[in-house]
PDB file of N, CA and C in Angstrom:
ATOM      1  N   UNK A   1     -32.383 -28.442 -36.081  1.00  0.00           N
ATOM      2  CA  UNK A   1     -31.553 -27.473 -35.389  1.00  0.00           C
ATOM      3  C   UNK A   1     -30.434 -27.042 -36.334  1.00  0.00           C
ATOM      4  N   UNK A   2     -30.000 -25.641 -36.350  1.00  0.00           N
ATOM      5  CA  UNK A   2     -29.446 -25.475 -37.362  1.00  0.00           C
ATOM      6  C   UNK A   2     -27.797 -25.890 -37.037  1.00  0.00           C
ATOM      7  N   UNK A   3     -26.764 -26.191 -37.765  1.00  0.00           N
ATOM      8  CA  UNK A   3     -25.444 -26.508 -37.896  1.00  0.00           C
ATOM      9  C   UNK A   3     -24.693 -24.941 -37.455  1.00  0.00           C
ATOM     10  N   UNK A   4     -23.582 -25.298 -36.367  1.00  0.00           N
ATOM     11  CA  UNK A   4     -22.718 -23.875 -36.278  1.00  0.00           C
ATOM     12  C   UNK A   4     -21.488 -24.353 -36.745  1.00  0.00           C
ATOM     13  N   UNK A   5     -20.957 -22.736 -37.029  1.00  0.00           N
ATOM     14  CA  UNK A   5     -19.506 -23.277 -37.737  1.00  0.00           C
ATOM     15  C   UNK A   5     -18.605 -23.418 -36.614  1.00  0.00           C
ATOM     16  N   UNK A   6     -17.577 -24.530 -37.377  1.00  0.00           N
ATOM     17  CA  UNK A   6     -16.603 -24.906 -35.895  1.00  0.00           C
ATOM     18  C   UNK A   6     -15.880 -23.703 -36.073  1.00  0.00           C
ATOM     19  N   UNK A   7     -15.031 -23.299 -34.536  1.00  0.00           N
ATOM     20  CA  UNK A   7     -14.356 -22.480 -34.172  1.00  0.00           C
ATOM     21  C   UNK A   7     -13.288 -22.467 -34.768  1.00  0.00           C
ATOM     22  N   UNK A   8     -12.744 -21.214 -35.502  1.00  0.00           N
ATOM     23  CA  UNK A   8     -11.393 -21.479 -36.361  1.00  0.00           C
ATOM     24  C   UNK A   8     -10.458 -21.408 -35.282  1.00  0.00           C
ATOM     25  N   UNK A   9      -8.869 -22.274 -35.051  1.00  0.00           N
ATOM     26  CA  UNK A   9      -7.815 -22.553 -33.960  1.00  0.00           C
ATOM     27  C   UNK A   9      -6.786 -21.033 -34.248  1.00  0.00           C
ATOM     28  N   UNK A  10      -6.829 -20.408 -33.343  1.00  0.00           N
ATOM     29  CA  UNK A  10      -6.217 -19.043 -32.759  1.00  0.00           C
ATOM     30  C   UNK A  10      -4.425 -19.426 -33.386  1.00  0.00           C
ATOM     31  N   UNK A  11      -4.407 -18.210 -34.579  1.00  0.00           N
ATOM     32  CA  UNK A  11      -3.039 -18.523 -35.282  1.00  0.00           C
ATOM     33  C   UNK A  11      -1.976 -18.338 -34.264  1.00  0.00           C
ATOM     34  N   UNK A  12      -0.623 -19.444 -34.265  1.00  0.00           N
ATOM     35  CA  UNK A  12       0.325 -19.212 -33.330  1.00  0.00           C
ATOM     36  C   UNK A  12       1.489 -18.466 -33.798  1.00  0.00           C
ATOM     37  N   UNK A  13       2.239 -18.001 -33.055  1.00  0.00           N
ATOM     38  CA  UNK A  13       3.687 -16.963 -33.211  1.00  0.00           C
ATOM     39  C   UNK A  13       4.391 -18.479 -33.704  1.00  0.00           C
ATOM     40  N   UNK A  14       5.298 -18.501 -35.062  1.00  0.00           N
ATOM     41  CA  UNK A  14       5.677 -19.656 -35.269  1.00  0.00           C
ATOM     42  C   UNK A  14       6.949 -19.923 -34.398  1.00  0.00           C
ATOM     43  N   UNK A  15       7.032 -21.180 -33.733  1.00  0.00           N
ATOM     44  CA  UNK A  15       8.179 -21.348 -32.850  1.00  0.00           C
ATOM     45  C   UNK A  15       7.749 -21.176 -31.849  1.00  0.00           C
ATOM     46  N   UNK A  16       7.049 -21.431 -31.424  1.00  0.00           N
ATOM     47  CA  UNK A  16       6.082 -20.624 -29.927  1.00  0.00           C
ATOM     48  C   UNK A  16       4.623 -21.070 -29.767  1.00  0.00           C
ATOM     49  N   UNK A  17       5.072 -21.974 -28.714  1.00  0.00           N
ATOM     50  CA  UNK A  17       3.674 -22.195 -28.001  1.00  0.00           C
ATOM     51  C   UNK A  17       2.105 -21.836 -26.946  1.00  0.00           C
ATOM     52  N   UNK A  18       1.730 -20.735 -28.252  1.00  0.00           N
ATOM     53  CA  UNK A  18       0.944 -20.148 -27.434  1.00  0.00           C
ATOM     54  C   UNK A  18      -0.202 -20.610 -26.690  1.00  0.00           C
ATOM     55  N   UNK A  19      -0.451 -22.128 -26.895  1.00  0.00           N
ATOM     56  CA  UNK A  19      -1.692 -22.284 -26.375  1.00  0.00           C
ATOM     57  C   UNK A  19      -1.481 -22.786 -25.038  1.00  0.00           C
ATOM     58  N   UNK A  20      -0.151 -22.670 -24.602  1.00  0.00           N
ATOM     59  CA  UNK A  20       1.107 -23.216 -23.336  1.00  0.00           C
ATOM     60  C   UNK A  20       1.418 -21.812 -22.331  1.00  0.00           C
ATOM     61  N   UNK A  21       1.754 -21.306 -23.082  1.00  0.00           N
ATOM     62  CA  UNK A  21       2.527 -20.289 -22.824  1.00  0.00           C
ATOM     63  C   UNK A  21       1.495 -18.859 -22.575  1.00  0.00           C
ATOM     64  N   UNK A  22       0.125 -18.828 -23.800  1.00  0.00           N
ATOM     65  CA  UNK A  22      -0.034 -17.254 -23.133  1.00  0.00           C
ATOM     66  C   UNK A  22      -0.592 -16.850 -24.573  1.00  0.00           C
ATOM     67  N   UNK A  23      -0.754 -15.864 -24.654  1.00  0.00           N
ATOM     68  CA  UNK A  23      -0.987 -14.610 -26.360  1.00  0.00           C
ATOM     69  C   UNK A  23       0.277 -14.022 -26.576  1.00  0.00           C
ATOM     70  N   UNK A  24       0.311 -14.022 -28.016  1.00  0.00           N
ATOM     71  CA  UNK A  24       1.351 -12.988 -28.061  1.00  0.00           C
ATOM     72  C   UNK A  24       1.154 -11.815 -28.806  1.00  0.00           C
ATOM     73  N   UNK A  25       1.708 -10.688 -28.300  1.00  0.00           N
ATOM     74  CA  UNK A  25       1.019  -9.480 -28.194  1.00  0.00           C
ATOM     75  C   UNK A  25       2.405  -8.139 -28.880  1.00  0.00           C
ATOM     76  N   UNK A  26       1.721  -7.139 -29.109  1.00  0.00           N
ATOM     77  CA  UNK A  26       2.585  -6.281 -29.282  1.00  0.00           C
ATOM     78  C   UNK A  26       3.386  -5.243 -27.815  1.00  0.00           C
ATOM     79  N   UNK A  27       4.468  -4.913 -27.467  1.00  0.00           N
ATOM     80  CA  UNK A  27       5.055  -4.602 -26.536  1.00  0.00           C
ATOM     81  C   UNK A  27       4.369  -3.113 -26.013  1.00  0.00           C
ATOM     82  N   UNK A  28       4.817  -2.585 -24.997  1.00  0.00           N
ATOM     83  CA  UNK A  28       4.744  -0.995 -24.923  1.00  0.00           C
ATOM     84  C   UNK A  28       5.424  -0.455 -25.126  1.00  0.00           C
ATOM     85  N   UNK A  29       6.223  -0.905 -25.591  1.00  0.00           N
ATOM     86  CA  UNK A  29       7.098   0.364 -26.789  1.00  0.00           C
ATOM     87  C   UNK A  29       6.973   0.858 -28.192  1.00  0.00           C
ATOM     88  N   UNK A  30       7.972   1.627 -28.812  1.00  0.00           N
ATOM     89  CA  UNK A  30       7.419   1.998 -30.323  1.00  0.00           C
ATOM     90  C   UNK A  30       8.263   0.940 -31.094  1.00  0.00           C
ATOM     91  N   UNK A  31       9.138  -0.087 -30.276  1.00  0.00           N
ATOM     92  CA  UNK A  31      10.114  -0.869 -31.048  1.00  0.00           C
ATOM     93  C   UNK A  31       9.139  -1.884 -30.998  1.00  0.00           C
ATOM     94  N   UNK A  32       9.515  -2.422 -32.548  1.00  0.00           N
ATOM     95  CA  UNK A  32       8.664  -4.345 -32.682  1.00  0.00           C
ATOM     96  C   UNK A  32       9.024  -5.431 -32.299  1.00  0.00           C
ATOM     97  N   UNK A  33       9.070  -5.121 -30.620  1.00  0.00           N
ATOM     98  CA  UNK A  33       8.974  -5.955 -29.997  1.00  0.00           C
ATOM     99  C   UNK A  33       7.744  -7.212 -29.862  1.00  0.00           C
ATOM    100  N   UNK A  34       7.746  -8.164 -29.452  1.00  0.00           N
ATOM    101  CA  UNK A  34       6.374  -9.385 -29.388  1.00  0.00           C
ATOM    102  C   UNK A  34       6.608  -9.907 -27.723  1.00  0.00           C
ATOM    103  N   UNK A  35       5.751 -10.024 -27.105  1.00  0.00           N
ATOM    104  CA  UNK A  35       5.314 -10.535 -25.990  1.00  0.00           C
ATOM    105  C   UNK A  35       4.761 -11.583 -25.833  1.00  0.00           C
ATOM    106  N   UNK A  36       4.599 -12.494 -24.739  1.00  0.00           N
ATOM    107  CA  UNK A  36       3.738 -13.367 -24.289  1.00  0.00           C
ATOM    108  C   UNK A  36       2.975 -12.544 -23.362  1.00  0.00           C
ATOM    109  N   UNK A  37       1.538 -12.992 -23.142  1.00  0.00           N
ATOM    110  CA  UNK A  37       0.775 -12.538 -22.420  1.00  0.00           C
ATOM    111  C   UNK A  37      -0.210 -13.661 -21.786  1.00  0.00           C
ATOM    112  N   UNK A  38      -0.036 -13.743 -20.185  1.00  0.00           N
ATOM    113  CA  UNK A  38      -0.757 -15.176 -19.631  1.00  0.00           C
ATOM    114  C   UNK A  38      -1.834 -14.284 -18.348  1.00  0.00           C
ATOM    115  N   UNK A  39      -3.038 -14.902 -18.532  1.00  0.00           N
ATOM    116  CA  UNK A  39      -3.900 -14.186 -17.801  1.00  0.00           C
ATOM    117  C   UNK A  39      -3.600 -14.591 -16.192  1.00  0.00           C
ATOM    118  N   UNK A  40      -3.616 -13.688 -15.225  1.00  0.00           N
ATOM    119  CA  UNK A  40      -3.604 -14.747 -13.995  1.00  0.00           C
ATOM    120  C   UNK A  40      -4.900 -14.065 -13.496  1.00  0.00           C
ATOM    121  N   UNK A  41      -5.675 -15.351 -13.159  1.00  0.00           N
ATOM    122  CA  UNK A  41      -7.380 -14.759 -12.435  1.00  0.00           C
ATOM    123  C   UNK A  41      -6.368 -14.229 -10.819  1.00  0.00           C
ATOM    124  N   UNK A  42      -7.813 -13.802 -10.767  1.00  0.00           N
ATOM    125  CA  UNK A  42      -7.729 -13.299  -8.703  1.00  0.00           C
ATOM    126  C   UNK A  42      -7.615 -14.442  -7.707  1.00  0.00           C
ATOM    127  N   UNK A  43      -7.747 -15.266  -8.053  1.00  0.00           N
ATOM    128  CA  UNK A  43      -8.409 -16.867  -6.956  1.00  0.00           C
ATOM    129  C   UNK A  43      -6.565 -17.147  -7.263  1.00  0.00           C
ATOM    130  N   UNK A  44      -5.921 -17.046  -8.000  1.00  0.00           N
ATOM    131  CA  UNK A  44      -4.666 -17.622  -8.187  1.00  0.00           C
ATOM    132  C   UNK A  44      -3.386 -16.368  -7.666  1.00  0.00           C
ATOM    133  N   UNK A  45      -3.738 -15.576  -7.445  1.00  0.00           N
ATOM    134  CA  UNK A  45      -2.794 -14.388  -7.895  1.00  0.00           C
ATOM    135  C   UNK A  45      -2.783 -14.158  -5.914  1.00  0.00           C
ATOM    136  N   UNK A  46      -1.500 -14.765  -5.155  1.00  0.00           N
ATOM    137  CA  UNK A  46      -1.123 -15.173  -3.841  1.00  0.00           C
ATOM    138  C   UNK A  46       0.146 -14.238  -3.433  1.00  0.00           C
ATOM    139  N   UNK A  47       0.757 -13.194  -4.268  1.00  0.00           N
ATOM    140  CA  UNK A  47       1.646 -12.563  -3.920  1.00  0.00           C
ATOM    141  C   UNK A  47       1.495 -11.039  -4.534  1.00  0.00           C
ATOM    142  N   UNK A  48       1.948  -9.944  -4.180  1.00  0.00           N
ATOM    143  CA  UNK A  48       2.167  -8.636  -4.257  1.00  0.00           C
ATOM    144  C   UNK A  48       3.087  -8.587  -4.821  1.00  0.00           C
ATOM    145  N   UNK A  49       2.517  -7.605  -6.208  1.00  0.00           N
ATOM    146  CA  UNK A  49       3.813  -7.200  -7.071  1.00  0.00           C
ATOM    147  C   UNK A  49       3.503  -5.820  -7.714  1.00  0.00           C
ATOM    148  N   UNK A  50       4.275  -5.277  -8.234  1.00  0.00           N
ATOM    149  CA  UNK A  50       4.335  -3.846  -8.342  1.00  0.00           C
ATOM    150  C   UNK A  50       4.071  -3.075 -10.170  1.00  0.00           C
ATOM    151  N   UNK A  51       3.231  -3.376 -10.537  1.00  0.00           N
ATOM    152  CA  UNK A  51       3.008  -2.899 -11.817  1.00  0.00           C
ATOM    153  C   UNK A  51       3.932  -1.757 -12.785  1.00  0.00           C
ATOM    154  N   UNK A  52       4.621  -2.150 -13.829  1.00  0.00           N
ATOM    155  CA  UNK A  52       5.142  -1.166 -14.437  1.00  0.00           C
ATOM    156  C   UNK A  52       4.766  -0.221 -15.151  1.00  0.00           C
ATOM    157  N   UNK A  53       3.332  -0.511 -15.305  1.00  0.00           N
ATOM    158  CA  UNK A  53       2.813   0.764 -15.993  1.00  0.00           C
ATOM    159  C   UNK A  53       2.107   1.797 -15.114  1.00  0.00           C
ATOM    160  N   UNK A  54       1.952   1.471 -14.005  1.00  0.00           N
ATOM    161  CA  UNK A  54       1.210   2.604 -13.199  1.00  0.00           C
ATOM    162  C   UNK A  54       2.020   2.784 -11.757  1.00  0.00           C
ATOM    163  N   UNK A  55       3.334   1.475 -11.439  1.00  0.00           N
ATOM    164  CA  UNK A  55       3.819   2.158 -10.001  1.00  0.00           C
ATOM    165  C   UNK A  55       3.042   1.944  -8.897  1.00  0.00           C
ATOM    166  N   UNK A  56       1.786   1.072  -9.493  1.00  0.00           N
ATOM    167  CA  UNK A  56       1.472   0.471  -7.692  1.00  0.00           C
ATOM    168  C   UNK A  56       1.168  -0.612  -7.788  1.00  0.00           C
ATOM    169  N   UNK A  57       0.866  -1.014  -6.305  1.00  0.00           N
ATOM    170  CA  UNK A  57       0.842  -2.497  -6.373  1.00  0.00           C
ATOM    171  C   UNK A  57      -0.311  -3.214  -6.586  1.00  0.00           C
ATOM    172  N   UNK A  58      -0.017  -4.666  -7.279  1.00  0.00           N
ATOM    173  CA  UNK A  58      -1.225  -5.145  -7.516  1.00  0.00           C
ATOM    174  C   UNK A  58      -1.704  -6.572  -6.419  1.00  0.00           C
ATOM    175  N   UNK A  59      -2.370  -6.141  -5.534  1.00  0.00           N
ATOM    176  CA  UNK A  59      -2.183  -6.812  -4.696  1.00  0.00           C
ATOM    177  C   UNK A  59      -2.745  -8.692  -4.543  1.00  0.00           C
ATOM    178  N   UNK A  60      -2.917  -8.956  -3.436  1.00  0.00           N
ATOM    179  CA  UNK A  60      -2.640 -10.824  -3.673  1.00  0.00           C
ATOM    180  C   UNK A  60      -4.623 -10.659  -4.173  1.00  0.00           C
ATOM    181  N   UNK A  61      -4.864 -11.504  -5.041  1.00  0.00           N
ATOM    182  CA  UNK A  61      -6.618 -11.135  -4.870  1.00  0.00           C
ATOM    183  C   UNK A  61      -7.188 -10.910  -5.928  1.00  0.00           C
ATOM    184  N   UNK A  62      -5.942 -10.178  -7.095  1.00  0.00           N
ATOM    185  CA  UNK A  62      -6.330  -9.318  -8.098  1.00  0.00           C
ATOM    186  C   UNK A  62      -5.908  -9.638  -9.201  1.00  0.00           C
ATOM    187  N   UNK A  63      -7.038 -10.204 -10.123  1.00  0.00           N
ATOM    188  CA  UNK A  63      -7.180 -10.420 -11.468  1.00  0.00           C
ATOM    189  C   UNK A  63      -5.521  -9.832 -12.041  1.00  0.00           C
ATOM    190  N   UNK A  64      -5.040  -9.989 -12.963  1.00  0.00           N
ATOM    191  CA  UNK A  64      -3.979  -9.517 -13.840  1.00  0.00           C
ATOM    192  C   UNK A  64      -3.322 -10.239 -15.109  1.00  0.00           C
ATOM    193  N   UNK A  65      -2.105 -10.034 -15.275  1.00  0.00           N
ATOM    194  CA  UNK A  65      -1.567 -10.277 -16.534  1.00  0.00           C
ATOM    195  C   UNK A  65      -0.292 -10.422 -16.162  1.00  0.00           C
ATOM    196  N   UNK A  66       0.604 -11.635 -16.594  1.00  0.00           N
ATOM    197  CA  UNK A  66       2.157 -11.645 -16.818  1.00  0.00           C
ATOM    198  C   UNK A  66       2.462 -11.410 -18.383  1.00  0.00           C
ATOM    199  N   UNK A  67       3.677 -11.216 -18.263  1.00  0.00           N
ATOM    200  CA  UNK A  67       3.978 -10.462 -19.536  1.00  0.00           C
ATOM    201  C   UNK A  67       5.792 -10.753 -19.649  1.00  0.00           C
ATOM    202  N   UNK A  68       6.154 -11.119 -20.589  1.00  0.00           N
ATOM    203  CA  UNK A  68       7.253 -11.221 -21.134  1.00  0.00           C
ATOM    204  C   UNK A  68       7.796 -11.234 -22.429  1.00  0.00           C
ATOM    205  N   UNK A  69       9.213 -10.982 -22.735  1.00  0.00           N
ATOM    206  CA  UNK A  69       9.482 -11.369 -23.944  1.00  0.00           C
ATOM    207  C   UNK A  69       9.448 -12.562 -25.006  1.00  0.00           C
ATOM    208  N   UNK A  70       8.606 -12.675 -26.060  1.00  0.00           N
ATOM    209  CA  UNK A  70       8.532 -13.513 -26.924  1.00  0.00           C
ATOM    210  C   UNK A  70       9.671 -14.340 -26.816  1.00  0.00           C
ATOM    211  N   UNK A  71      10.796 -13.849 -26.957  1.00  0.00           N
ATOM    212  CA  UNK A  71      11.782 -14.973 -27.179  1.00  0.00           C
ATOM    213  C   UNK A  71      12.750 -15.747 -26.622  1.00  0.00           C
ATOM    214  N   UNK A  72      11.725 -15.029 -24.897  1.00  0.00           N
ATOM    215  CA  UNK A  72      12.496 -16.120 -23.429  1.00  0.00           C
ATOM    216  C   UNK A  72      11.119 -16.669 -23.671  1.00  0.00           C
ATOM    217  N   UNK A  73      11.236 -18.298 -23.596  1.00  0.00           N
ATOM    218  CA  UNK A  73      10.344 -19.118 -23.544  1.00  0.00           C
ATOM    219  C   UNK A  73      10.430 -19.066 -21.468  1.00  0.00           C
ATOM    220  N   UNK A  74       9.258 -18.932 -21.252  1.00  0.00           N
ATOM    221  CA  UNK A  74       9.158 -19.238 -19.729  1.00  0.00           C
ATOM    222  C   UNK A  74       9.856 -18.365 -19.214  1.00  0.00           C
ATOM    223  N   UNK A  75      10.653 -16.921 -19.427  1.00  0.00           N
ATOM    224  CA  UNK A  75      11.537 -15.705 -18.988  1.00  0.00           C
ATOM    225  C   UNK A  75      11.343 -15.636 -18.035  1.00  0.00           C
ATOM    226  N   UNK A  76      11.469 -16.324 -16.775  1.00  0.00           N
ATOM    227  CA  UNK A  76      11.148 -15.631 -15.563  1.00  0.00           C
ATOM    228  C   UNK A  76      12.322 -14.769 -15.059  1.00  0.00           C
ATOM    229  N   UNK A  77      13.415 -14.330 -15.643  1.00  0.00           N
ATOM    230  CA  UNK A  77      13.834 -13.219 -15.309  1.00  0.00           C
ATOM    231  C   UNK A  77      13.188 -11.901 -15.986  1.00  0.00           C
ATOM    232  N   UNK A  78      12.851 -11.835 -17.059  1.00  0.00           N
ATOM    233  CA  UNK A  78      12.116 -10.924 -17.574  1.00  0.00           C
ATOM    234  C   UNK A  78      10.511 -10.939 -17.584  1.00  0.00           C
ATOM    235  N   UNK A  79      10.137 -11.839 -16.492  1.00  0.00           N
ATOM    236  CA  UNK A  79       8.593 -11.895 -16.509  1.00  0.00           C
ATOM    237  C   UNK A  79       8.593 -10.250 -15.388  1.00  0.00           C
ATOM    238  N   UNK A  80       7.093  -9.840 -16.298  1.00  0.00           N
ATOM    239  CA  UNK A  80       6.209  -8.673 -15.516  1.00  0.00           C
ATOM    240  C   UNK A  80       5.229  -8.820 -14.909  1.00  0.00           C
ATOM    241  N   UNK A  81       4.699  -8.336 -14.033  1.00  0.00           N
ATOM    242  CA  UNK A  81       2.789  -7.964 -13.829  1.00  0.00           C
ATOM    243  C   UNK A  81       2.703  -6.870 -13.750  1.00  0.00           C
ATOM    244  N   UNK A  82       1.366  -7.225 -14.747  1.00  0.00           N
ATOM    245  CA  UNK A  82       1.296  -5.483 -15.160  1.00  0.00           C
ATOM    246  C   UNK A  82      -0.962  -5.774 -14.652  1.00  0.00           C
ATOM    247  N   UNK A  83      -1.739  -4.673 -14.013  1.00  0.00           N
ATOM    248  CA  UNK A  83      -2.653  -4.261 -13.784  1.00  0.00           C
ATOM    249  C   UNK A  83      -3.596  -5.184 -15.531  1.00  0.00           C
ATOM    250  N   UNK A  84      -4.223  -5.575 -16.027  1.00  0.00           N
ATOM    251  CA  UNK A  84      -4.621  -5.699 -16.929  1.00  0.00           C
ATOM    252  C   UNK A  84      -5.336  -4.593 -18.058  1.00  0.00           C
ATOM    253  N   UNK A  85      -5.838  -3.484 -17.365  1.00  0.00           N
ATOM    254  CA  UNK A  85      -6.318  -2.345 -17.623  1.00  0.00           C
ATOM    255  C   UNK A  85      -4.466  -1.604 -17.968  1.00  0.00           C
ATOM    256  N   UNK A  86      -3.710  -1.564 -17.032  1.00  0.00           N
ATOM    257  CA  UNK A  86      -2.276  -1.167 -17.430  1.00  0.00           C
ATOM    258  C   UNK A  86      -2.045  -1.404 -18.942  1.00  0.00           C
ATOM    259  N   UNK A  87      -1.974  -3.038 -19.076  1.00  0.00           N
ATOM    260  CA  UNK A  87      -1.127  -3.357 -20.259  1.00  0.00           C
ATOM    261  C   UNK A  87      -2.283  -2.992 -21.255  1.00  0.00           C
ATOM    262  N   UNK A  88      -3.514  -3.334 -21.161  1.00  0.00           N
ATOM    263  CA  UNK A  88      -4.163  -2.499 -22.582  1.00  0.00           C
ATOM    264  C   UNK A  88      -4.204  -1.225 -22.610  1.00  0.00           C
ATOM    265  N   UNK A  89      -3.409  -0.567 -21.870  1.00  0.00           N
ATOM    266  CA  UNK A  89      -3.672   1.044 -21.905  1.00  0.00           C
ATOM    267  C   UNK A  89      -1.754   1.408 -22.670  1.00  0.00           C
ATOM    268  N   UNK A  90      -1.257   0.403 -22.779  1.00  0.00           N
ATOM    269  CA  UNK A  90       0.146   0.839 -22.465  1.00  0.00           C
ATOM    270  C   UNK A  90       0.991   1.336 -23.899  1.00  0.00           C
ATOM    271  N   UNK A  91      -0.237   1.263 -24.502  1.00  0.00           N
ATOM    272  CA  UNK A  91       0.884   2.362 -26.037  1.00  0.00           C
ATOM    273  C   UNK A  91       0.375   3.834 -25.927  1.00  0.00           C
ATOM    274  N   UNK A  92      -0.572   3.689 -24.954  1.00  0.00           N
ATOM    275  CA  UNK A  92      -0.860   5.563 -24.741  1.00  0.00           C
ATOM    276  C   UNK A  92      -0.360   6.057 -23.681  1.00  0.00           C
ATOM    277  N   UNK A  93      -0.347   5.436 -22.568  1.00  0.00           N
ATOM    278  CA  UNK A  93       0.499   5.871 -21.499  1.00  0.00           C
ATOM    279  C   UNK A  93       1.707   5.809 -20.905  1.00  0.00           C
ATOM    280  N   UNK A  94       2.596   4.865 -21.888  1.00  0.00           N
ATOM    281  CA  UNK A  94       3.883   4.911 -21.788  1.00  0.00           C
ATOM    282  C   UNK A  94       4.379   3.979 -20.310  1.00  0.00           C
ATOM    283  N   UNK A  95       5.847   3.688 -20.074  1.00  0.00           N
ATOM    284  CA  UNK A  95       5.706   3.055 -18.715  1.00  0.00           C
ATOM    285  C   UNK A  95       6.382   4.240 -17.825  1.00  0.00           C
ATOM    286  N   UNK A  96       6.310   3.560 -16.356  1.00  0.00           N
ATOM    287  CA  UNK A  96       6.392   4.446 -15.456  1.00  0.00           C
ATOM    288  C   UNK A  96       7.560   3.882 -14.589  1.00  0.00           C
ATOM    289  N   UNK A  97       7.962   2.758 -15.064  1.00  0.00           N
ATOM    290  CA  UNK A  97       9.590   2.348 -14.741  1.00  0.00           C
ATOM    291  C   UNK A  97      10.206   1.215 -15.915  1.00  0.00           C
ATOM    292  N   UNK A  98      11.400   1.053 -15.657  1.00  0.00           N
ATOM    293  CA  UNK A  98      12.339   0.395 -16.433  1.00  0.00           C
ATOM    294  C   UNK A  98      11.523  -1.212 -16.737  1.00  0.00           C
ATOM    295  N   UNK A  99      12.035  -2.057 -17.175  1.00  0.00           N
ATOM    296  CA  UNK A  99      11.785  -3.158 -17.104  1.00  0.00           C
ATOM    297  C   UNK A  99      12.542  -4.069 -16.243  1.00  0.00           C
ATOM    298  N   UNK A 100      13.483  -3.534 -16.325  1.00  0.00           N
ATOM    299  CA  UNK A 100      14.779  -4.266 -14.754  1.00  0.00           C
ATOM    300  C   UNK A 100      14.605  -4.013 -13.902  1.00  0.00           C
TER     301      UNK A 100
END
């Protein structure tokens, strides 16, 4: 049987625990900003929240994404949910409210 190569370990943001915490990602803005990005499935996702890139809600049920700044470890004042289709769409479509 032939030999596979082992999986190379997913490089981390130094200072930052991504394999804890999430991906870290580039922002939706044009500034170089860095993000965390933590998947939340549908089976987990128990509350209604309001997406910043599209303005509606993503309701309890539904697959998504939290999202924060790189350099609040655990930011839950600056944590987002954003639609998952939202945040990979979000250097072309810009947001559709503030972050506050």
């Amino acid at each position: 049987m032939p030999r596979r190569k082992p999986k190379r370990p997913q490089q981390a943001e130094p200072g930052l625990r991504a394999d804890v915490w999430g991906r870290v990602e580039p922002g939706p803005s044009e500034i170089d900003e860095r993000y965390v990005v933590r998947t939340v499935p549908g089976a987990r996702a128990t509350k209604t929240y309001r997406c910043p890139g599209c303005d509606h809600e993503i309701r309890p049920g539904t697959a998504h994404v939290v999202v924060w700044p790189a350099d609040e470890i655990g930011g839950t004042e600056e944590r987002r949910h954003w639609h998952t289709g939202c945040w990979s769409g979000r250097r072309t479509r810009g947001l559709t409210r503030r972050w506050s």
